[in-house]
N, C-alpha and C. Protein backbone atom coordinates (compact mmCIF):
# COMPACT_ATOMS: atom_id res chain seq x y z
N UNK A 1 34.04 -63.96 184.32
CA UNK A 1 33.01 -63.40 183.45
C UNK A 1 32.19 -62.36 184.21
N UNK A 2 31.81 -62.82 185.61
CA UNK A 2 31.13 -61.82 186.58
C UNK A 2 31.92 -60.35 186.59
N UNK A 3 33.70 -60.46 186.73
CA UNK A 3 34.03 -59.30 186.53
C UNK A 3 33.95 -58.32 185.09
N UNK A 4 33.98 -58.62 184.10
CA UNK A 4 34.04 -58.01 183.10
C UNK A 4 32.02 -57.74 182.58
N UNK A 5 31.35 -57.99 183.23
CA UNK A 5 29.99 -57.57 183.37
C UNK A 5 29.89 -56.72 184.29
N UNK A 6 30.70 -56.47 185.30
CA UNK A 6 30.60 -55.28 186.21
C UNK A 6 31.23 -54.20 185.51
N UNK A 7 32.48 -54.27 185.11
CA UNK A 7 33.84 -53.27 183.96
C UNK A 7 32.34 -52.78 183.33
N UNK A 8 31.16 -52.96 182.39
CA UNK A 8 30.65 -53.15 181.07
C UNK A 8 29.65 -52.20 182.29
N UNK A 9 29.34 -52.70 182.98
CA UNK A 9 27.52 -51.87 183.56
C UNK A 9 28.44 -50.82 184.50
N UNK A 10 29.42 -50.34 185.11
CA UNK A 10 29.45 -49.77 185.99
C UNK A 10 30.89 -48.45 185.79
N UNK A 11 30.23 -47.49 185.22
CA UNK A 11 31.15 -46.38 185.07
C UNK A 11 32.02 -45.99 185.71
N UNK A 12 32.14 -46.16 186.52
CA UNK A 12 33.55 -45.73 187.39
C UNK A 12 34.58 -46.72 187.06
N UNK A 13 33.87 -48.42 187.18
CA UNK A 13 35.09 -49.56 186.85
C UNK A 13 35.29 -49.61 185.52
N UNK A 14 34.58 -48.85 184.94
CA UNK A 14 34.76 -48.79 183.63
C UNK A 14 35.75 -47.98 182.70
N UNK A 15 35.93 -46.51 183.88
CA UNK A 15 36.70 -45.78 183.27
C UNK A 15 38.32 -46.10 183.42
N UNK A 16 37.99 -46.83 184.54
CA UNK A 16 39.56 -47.22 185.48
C UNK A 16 39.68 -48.31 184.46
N UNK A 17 39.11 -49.21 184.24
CA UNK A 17 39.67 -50.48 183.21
C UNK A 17 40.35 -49.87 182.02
N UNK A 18 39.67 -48.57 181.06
CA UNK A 18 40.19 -48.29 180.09
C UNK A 18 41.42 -46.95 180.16
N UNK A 19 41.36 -46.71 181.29
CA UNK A 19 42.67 -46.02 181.84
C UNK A 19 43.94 -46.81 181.72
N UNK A 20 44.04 -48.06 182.51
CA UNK A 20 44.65 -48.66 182.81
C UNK A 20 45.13 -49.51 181.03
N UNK A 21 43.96 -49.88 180.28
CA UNK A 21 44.53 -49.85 178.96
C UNK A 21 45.28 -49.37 178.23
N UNK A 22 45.23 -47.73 178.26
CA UNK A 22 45.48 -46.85 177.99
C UNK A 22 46.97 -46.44 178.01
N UNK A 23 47.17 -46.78 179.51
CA UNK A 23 48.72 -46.72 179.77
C UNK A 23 49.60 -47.99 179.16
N UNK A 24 48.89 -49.01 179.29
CA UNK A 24 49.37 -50.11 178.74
C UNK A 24 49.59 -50.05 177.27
N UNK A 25 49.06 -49.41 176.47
CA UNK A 25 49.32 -49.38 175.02
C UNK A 25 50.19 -48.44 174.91
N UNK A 26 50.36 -47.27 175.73
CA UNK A 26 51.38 -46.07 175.72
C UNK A 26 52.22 -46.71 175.86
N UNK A 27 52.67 -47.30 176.98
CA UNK A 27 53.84 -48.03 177.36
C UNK A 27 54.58 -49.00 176.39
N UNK A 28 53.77 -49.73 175.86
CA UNK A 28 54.18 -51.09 174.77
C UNK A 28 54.39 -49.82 173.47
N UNK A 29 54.42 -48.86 173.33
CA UNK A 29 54.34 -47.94 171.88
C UNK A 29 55.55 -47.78 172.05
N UNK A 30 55.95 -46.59 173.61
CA UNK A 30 56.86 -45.82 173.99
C UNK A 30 58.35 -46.93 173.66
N UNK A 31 58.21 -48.42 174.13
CA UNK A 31 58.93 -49.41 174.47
C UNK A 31 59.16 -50.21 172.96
N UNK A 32 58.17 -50.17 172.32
CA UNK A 32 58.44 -50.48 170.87
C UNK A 32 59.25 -49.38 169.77
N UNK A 33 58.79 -48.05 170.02
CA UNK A 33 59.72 -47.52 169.29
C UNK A 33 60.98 -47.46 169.25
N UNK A 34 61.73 -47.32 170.97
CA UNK A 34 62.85 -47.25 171.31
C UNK A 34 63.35 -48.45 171.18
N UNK A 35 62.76 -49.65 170.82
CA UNK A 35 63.46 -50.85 170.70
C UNK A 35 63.93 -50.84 168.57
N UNK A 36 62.81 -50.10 168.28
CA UNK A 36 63.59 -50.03 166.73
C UNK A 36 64.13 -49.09 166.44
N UNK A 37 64.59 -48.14 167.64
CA UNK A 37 65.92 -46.87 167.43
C UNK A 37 67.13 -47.42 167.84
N UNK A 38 66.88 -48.98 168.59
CA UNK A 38 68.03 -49.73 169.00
C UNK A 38 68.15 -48.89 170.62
N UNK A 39 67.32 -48.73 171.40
CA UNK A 39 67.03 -48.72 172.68
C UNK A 39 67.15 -47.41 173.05
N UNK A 40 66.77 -46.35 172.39
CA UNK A 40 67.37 -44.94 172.78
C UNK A 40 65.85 -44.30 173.05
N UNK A 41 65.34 -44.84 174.57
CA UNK A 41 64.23 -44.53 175.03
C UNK A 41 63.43 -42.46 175.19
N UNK A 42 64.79 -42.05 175.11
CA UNK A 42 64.64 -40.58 175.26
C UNK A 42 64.11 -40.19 173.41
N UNK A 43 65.32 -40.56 172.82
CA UNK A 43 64.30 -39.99 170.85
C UNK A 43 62.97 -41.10 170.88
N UNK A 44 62.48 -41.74 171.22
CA UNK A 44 61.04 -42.54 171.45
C UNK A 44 60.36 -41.59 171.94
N UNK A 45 60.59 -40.92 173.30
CA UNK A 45 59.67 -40.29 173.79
C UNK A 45 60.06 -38.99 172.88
N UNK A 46 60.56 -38.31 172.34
CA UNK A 46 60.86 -37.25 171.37
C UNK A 46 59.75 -37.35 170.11
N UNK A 47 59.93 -38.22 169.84
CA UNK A 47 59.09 -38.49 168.51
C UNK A 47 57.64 -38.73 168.92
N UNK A 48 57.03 -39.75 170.05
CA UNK A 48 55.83 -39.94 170.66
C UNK A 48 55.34 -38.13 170.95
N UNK A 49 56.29 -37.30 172.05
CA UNK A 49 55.90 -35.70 172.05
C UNK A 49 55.54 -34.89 170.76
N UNK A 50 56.10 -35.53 169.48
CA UNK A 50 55.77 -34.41 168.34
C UNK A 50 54.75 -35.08 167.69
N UNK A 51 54.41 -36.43 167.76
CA UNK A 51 53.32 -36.96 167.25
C UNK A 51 51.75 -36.49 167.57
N UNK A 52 51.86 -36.60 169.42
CA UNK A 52 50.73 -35.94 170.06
C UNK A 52 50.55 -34.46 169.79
N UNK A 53 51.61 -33.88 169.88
CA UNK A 53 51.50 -32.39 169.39
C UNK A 53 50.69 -31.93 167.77
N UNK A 54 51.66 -32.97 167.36
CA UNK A 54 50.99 -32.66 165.78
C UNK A 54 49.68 -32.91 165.04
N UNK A 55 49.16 -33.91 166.49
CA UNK A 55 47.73 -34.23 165.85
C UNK A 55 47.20 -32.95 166.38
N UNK A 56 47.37 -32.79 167.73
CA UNK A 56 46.85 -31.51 168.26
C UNK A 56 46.63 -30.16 167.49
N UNK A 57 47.97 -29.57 166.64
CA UNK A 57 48.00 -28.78 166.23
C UNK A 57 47.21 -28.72 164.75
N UNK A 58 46.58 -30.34 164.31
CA UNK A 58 45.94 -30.56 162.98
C UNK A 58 44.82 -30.28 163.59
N UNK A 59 44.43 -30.96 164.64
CA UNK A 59 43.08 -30.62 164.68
C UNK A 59 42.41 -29.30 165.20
N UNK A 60 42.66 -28.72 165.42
CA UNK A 60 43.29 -26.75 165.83
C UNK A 60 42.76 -26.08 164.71
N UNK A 61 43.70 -26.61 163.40
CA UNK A 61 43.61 -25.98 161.72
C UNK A 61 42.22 -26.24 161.66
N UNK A 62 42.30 -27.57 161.75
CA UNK A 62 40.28 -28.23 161.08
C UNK A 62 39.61 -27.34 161.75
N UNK A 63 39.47 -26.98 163.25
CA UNK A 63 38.36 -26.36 163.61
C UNK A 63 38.35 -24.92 162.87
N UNK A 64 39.32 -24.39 162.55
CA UNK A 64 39.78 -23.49 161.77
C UNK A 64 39.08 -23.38 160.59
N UNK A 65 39.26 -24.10 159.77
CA UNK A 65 38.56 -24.50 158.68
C UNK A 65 37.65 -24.59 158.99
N UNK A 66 36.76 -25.23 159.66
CA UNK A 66 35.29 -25.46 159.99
C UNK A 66 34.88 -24.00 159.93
N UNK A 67 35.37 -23.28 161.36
CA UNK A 67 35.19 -21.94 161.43
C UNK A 67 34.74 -21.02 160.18
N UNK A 68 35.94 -21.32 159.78
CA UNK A 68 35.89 -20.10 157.77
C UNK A 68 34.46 -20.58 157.33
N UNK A 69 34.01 -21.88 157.21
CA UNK A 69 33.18 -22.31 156.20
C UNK A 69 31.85 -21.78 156.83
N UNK A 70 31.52 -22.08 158.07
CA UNK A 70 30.84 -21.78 159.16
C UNK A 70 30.50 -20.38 159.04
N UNK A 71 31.29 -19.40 159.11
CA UNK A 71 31.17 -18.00 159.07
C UNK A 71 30.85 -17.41 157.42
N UNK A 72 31.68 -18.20 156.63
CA UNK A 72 31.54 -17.54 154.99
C UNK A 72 30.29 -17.92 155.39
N UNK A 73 29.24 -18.95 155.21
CA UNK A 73 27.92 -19.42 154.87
C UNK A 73 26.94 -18.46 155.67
N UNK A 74 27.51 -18.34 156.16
CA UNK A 74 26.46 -17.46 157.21
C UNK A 74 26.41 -15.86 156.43
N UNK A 75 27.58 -15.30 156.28
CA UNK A 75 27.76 -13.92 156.14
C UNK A 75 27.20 -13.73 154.58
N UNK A 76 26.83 -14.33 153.83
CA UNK A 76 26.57 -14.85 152.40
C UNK A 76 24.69 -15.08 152.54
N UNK A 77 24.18 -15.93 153.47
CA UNK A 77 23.11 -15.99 153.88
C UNK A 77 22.36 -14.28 154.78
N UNK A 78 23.06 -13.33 155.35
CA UNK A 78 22.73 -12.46 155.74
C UNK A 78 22.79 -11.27 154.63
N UNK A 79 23.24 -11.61 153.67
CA UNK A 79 23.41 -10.37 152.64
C UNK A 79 22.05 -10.93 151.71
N UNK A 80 22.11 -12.00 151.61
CA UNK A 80 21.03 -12.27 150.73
C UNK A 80 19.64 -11.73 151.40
N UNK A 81 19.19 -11.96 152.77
CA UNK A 81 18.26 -11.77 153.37
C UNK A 81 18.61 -10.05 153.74
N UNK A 82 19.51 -9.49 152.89
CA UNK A 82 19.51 -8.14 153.23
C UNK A 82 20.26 -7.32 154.23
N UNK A 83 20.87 -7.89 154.97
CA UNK A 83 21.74 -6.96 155.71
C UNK A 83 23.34 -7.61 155.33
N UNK A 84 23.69 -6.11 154.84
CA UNK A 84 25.32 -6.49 154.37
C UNK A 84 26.35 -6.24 155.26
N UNK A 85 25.91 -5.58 156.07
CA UNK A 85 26.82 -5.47 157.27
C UNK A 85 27.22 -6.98 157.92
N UNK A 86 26.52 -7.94 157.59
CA UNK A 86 26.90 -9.43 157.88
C UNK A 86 28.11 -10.29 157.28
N UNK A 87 28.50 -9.61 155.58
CA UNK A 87 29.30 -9.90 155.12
C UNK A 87 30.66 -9.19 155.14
N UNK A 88 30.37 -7.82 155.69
CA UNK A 88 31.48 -7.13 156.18
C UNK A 88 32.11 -7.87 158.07
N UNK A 89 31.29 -8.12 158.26
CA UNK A 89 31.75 -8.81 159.64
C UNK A 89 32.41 -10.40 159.17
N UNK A 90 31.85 -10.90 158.36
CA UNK A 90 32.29 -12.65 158.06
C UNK A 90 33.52 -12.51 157.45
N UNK A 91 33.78 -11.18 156.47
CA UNK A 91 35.40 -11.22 155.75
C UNK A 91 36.40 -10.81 157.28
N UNK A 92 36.27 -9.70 158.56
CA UNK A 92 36.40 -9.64 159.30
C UNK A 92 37.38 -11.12 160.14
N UNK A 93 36.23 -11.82 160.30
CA UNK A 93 36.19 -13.15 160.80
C UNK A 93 37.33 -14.26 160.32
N UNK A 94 37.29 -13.58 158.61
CA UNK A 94 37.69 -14.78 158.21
C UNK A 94 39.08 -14.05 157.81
N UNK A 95 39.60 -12.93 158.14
CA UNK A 95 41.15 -12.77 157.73
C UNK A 95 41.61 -13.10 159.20
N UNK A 96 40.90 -12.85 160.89
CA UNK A 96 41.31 -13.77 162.22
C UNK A 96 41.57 -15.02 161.59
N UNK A 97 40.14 -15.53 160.99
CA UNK A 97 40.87 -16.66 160.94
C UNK A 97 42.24 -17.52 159.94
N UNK A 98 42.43 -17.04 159.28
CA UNK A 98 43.16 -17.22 158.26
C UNK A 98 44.59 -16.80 159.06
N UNK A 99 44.43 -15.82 159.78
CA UNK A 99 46.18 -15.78 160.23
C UNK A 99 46.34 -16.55 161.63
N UNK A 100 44.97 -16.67 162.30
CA UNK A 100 45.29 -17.92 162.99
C UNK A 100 45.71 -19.94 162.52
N UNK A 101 45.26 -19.60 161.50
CA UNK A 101 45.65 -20.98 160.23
C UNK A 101 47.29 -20.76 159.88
N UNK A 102 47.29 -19.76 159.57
CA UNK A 102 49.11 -19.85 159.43
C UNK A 102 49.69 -20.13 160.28
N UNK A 103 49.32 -18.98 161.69
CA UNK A 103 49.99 -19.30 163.20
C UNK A 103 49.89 -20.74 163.32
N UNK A 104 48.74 -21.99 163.27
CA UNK A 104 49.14 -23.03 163.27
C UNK A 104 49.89 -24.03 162.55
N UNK A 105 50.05 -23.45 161.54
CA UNK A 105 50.91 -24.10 160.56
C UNK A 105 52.37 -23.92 160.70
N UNK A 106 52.71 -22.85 161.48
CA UNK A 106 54.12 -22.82 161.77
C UNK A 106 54.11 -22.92 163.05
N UNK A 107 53.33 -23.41 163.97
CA UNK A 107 53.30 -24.03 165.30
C UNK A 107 53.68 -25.01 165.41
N UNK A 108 53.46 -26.15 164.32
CA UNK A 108 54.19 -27.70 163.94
C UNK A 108 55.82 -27.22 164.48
N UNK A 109 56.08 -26.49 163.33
CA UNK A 109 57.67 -26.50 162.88
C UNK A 109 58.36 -26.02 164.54
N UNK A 110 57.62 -25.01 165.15
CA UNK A 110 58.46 -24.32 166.36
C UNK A 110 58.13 -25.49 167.63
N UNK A 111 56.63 -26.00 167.34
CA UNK A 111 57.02 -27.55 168.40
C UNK A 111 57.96 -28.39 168.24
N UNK A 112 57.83 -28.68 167.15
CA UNK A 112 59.23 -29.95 166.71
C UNK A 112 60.58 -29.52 166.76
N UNK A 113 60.47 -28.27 167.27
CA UNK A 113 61.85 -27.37 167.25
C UNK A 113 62.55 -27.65 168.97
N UNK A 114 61.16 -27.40 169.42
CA UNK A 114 61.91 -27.23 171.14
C UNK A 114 61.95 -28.48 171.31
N UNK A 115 60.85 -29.49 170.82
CA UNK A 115 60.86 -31.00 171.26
C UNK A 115 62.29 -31.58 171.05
N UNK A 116 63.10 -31.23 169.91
CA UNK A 116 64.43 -31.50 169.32
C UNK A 116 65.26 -31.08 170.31
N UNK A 117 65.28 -29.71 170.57
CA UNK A 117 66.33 -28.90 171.34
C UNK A 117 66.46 -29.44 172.80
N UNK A 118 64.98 -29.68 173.71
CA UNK A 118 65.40 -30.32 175.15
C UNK A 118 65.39 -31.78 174.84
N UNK A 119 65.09 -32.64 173.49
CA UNK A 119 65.87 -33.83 173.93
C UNK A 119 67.36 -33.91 173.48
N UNK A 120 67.92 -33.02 172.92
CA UNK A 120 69.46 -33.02 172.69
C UNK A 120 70.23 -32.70 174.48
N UNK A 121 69.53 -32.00 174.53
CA UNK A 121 70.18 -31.66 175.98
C UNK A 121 70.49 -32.30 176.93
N UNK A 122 72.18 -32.09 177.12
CA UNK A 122 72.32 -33.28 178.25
C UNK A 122 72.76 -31.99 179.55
N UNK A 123 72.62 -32.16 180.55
CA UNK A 123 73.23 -31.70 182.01
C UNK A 123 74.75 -31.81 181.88
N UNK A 124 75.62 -31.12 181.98
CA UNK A 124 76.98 -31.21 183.16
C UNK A 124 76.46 -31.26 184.40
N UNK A 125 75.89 -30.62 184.95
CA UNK A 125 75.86 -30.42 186.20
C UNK A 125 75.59 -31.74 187.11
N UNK A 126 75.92 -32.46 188.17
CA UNK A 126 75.43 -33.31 188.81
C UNK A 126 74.29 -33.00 189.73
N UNK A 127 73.59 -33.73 190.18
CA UNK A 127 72.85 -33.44 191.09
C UNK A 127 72.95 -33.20 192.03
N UNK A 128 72.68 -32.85 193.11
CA UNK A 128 73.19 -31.89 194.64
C UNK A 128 71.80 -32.09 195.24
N UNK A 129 72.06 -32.86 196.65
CA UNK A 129 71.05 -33.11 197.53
C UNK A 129 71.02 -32.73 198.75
N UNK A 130 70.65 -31.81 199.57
CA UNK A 130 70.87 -31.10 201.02
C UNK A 130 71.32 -32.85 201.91
């Protein structure tokens, strides 16, 4: 009990405890999937790579979105208070952002593309050691 009151008050043992969690749930994921592909540990880690990617690349869009809403409100608020040059800068803003929203939307498809392509890949070559 003394140890897990030290884990709780002391940041450093704290971060290392939930590190060490961390890997442990990766591991039991990585090891569970490939056990219901019927042990094919390489498409586990294939599918685990496009999962992390894909949240990545969602949450990319959202800030995206945030962005647009963020900037329309603003550029809408500066015309009202009179300067329209604010709303010529926010449409500006918001066609960047809008083709950066597509670019992420077909960032999914070209990740899940290479993730596919180097786990198909097997070597001929053997390894060679001086």
């Amino acid at each position: 009990m003394n140890r897990v009151l030290k884990w709780m008050t002391e940041p450093k043992s704290r971060s290392r405890a939930l590190s060490v969690m961390w890997a442990a749930m990766m591991f039991t994921v990585i090891v569970a999937d490939a056990s219901a592909q019927g042990g094919d540990l390489g498409g586990a880690m294939s599918n685990l790579a496009k999962l992390l990617v894909d949240a990545l690349i969602a949450l990319a869009a959202l800030l995206l979105a945030i962005g647009f809403a963020t900037n329309f409100v603003t550029g809408m608020a500066e015309t009202i208070a009179g300067r329209p040059m604010g709303l010529s800068s926010t449409w500006v803003r918001l066609g960047g952002i809008l083709i950066a929203f597509v670019g992420a939307i077909f960032t999914i498809q070209i990740a899940n593309t290479i993730i596919d392509t180097l786990a198909a890949y097997k070597s001929t070559d053997s390894i060679h050691l001086p």
